[in-house]
PDB file of N, CA and C in Angstrom:
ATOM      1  N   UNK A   1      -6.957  -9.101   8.557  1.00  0.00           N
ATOM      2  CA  UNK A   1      -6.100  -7.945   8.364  1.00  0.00           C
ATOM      3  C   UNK A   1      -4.654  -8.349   8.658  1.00  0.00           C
ATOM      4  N   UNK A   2      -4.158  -7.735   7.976  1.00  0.00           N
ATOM      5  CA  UNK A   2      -2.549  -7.994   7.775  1.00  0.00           C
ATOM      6  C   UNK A   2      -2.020  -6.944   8.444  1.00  0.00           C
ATOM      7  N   UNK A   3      -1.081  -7.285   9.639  1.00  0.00           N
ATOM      8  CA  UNK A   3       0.128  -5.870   9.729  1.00  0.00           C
ATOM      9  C   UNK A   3       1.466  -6.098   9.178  1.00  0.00           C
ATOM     10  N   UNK A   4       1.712  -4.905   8.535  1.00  0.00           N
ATOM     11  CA  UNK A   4       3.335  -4.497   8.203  1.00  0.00           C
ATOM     12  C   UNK A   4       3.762  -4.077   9.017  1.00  0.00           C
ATOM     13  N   UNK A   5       4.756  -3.811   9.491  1.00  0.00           N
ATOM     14  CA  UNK A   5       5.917  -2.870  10.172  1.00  0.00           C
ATOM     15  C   UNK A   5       6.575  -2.148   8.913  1.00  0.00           C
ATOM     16  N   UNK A   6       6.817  -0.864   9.358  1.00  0.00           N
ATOM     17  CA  UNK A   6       8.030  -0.030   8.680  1.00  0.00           C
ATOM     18  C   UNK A   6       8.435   0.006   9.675  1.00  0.00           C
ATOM     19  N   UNK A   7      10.266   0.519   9.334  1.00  0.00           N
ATOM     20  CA  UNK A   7      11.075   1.406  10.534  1.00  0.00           C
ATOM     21  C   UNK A   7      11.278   2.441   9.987  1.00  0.00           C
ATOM     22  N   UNK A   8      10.788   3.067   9.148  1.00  0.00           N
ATOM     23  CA  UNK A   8      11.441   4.805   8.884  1.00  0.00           C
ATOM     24  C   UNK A   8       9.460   5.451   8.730  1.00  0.00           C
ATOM     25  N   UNK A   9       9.270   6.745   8.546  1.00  0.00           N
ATOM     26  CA  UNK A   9       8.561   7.931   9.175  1.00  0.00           C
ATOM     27  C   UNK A   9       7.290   7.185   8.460  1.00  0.00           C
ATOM     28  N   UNK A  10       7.398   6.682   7.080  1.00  0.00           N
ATOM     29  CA  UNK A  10       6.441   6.369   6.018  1.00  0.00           C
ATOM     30  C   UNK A  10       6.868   5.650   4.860  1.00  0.00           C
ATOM     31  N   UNK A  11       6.036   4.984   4.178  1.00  0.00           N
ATOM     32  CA  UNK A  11       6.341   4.149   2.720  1.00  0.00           C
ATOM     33  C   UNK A  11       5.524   4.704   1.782  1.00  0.00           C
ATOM     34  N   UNK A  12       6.144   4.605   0.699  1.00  0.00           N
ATOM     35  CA  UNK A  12       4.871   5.298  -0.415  1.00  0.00           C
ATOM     36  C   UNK A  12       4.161   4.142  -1.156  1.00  0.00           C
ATOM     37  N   UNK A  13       3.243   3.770  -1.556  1.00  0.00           N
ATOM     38  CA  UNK A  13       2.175   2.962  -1.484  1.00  0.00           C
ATOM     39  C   UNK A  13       2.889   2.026  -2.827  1.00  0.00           C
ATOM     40  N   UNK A  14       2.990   2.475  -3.701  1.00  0.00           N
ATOM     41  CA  UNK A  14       3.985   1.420  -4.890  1.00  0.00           C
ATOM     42  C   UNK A  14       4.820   0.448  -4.410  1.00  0.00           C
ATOM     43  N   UNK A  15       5.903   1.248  -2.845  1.00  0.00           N
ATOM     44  CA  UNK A  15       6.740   0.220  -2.193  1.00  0.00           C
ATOM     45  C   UNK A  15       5.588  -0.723  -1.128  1.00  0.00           C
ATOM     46  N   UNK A  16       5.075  -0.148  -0.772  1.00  0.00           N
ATOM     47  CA  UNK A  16       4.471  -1.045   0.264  1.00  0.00           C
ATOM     48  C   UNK A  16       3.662  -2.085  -0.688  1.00  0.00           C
ATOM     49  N   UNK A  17       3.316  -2.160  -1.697  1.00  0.00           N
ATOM     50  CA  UNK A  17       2.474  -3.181  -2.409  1.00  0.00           C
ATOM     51  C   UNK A  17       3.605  -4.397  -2.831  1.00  0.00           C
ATOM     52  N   UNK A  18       4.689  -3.983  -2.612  1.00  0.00           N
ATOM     53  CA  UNK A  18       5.815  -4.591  -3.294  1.00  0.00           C
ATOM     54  C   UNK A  18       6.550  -5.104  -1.934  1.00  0.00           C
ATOM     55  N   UNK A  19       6.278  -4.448  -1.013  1.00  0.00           N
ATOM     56  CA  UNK A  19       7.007  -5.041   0.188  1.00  0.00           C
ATOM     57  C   UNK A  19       6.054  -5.457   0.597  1.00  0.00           C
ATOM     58  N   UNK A  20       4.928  -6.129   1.006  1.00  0.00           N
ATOM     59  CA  UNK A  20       3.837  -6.683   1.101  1.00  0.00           C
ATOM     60  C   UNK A  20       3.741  -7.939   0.314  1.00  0.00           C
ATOM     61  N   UNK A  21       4.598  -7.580  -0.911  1.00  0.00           N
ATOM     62  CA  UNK A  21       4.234  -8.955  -1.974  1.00  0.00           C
ATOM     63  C   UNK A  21       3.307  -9.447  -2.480  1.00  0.00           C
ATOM     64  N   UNK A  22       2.155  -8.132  -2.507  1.00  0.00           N
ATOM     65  CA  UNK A  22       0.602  -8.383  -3.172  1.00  0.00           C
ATOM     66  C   UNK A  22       1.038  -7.811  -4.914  1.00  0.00           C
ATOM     67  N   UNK A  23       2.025  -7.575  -4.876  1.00  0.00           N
ATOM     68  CA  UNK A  23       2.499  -7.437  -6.497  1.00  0.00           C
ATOM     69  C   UNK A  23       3.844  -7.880  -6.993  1.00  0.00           C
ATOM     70  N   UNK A  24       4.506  -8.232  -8.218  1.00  0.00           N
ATOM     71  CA  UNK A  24       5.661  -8.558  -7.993  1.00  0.00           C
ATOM     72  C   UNK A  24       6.884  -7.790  -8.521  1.00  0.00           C
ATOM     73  N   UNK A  25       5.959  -6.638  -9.426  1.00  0.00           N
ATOM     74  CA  UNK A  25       6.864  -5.406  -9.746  1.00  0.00           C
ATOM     75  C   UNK A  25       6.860  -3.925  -9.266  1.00  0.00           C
ATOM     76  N   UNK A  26       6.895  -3.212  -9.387  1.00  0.00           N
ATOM     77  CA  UNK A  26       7.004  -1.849  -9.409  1.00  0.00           C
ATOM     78  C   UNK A  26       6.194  -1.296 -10.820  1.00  0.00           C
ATOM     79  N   UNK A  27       6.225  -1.914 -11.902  1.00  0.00           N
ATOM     80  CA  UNK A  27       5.459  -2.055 -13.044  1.00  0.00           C
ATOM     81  C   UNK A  27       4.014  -2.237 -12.457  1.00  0.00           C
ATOM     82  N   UNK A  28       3.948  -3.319 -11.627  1.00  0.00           N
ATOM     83  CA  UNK A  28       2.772  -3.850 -11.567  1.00  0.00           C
ATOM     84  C   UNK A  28       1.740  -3.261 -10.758  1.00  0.00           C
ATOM     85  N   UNK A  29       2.593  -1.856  -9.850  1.00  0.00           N
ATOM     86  CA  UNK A  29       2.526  -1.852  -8.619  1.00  0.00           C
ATOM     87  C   UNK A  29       1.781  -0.658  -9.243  1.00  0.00           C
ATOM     88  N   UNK A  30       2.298   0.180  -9.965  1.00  0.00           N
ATOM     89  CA  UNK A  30       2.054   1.383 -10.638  1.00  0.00           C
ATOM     90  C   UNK A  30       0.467   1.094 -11.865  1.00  0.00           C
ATOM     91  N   UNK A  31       0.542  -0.017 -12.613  1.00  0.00           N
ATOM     92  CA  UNK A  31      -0.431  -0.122 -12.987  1.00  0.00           C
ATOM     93  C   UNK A  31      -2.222  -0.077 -12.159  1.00  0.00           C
ATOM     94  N   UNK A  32      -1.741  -1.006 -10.783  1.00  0.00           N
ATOM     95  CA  UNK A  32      -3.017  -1.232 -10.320  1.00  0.00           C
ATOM     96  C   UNK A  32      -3.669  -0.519  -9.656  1.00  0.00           C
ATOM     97  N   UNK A  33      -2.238   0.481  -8.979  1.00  0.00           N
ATOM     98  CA  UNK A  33      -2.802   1.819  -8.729  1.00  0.00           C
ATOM     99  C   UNK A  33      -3.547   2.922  -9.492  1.00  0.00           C
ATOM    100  N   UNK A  34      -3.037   2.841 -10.348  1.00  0.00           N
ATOM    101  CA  UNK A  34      -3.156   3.812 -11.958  1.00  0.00           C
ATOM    102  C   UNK A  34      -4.991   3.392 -11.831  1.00  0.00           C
ATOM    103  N   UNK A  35      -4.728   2.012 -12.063  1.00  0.00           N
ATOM    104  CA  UNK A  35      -6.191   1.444 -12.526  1.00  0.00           C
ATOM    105  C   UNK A  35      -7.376   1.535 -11.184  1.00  0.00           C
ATOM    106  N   UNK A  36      -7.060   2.285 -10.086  1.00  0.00           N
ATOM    107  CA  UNK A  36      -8.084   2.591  -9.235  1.00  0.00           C
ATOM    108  C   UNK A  36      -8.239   1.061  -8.680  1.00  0.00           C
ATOM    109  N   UNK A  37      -7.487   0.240  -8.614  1.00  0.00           N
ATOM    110  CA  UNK A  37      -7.475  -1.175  -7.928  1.00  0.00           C
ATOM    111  C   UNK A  37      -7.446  -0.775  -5.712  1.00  0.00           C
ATOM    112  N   UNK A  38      -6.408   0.260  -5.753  1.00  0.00           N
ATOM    113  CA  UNK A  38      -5.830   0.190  -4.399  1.00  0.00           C
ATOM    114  C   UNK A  38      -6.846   1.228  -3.547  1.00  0.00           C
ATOM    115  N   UNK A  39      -7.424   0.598  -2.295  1.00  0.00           N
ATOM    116  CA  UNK A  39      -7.622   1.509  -1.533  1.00  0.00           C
ATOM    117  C   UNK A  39      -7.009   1.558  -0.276  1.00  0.00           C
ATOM    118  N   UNK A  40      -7.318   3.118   0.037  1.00  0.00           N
ATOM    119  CA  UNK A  40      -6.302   3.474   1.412  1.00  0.00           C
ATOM    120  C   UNK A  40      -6.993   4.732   2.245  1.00  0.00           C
ATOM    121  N   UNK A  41      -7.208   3.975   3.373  1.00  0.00           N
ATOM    122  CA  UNK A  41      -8.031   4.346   4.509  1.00  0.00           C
ATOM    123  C   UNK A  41      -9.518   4.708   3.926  1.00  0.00           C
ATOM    124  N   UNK A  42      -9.660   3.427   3.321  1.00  0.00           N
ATOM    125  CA  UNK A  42     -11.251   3.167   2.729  1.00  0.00           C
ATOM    126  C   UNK A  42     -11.620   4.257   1.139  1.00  0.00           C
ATOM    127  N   UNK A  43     -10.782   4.909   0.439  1.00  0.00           N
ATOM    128  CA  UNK A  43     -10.675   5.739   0.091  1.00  0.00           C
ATOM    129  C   UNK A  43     -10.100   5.026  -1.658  1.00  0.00           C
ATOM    130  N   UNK A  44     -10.716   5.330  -3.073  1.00  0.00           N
ATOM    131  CA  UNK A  44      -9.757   4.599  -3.651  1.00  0.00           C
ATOM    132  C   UNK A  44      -8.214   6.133  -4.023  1.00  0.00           C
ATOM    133  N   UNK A  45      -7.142   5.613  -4.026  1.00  0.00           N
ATOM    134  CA  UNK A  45      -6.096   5.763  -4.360  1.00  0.00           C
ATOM    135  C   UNK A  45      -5.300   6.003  -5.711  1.00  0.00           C
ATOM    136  N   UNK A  46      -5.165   6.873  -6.499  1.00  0.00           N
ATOM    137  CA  UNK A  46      -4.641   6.714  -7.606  1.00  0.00           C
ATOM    138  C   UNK A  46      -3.345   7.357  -8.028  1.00  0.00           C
ATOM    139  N   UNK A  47      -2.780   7.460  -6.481  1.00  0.00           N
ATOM    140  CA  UNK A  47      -1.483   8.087  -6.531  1.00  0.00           C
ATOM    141  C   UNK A  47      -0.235   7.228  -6.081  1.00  0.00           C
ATOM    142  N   UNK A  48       0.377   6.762  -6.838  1.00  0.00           N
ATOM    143  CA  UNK A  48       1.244   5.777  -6.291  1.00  0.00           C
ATOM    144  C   UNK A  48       2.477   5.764  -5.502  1.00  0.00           C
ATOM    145  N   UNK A  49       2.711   7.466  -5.224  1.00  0.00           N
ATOM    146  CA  UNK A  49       3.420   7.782  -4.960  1.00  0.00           C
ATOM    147  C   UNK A  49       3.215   8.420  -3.198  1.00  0.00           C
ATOM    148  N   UNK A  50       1.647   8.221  -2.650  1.00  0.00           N
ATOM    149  CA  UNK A  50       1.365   8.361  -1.522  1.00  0.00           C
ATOM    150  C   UNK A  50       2.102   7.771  -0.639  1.00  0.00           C
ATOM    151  N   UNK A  51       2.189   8.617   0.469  1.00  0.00           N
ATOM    152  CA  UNK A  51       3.127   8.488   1.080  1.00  0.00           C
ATOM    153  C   UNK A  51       1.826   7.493   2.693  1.00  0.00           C
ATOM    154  N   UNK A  52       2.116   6.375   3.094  1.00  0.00           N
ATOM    155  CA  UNK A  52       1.233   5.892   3.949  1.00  0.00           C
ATOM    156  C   UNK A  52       2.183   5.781   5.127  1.00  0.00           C
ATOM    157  N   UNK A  53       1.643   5.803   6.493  1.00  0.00           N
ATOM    158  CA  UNK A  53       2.105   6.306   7.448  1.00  0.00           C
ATOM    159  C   UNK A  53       1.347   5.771   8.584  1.00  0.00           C
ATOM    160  N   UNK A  54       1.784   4.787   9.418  1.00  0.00           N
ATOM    161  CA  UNK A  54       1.157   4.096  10.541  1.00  0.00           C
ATOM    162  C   UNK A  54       0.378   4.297  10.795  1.00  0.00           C
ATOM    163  N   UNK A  55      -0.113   3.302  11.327  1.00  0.00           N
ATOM    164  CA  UNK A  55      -1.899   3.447  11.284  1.00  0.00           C
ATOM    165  C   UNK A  55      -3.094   3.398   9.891  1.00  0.00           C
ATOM    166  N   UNK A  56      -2.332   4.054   8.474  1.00  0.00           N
ATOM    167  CA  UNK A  56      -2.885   3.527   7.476  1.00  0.00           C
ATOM    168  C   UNK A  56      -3.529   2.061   7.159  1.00  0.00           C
ATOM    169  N   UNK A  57      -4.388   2.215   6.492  1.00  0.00           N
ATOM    170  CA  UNK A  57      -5.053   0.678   5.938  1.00  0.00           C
ATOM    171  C   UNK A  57      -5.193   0.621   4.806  1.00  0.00           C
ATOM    172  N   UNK A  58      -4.584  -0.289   3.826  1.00  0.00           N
ATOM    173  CA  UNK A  58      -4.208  -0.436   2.660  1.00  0.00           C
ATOM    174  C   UNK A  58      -4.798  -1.422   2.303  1.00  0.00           C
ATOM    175  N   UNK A  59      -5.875  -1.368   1.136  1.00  0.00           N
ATOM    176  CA  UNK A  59      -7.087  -2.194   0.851  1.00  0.00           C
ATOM    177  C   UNK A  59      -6.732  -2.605  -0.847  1.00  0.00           C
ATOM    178  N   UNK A  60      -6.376  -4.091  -1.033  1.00  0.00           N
ATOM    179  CA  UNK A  60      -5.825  -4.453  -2.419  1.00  0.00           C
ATOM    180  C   UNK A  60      -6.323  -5.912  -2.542  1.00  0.00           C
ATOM    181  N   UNK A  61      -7.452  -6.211  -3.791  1.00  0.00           N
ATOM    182  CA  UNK A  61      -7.892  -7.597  -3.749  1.00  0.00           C
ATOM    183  C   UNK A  61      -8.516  -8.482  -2.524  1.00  0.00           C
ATOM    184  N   UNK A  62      -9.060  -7.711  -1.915  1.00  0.00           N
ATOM    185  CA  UNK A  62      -9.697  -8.452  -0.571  1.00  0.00           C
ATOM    186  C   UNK A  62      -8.639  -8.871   0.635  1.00  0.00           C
ATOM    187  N   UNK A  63      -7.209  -8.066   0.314  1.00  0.00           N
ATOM    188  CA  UNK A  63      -6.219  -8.423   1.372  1.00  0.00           C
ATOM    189  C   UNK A  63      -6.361  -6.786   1.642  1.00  0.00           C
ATOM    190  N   UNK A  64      -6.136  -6.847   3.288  1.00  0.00           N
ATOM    191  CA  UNK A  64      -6.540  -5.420   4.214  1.00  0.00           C
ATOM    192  C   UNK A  64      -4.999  -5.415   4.957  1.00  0.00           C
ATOM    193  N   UNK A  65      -4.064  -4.289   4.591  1.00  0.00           N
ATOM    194  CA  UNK A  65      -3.062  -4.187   5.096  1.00  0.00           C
ATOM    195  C   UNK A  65      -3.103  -3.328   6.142  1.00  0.00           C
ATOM    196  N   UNK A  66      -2.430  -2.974   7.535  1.00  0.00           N
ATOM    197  CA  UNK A  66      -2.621  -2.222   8.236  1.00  0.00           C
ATOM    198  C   UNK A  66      -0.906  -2.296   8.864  1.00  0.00           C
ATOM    199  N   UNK A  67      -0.442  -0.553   8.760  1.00  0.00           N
ATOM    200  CA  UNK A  67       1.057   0.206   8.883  1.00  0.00           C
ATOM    201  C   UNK A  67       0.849  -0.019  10.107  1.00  0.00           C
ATOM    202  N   UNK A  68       2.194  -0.217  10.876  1.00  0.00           N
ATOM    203  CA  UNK A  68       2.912   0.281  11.959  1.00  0.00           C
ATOM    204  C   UNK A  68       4.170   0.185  12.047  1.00  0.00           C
ATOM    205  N   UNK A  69       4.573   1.235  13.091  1.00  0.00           N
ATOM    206  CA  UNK A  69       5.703   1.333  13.109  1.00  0.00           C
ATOM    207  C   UNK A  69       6.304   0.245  13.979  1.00  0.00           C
ATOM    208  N   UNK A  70       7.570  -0.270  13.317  1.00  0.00           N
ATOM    209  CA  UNK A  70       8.841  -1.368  13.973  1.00  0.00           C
ATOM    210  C   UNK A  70       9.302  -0.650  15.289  1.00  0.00           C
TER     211      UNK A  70
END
């Protein structure tokens, strides 16, 4: 499992795939979501615009991301 840090309240899941660097666009970021690729808090995801919030776990290609705050 991987941790991120944010410093502000929450990230919405398009940026965090992109600030994570498990994608390399915003294009790309939006597709894999679209395509039911991303899960979050074990859950699949098809909103890319979710807002994830410390303590979240962000599940993409067998890499397990886990939020906290900076």
């Amino acid at each position: 499992m991987e941790r991120i840090e944010i410093s502000t309240e929450f990230i919405k899941l398009d940026a965090l795939l992109k600030f994570a660097a498990l994608v390399g666009t915003g294009g790309e970021a939006k597709m894999v979501i679209a395509d039911g690729l991303v899960g979050v808090n074990g859950e699949t995801c098809t909103m890319r615009g979710k807002k994830i919030y410390p303590g979240d776990k962000v599940d993409f290609q067998g890499t397990v991301l886990e939020v906290t705050k900076a």
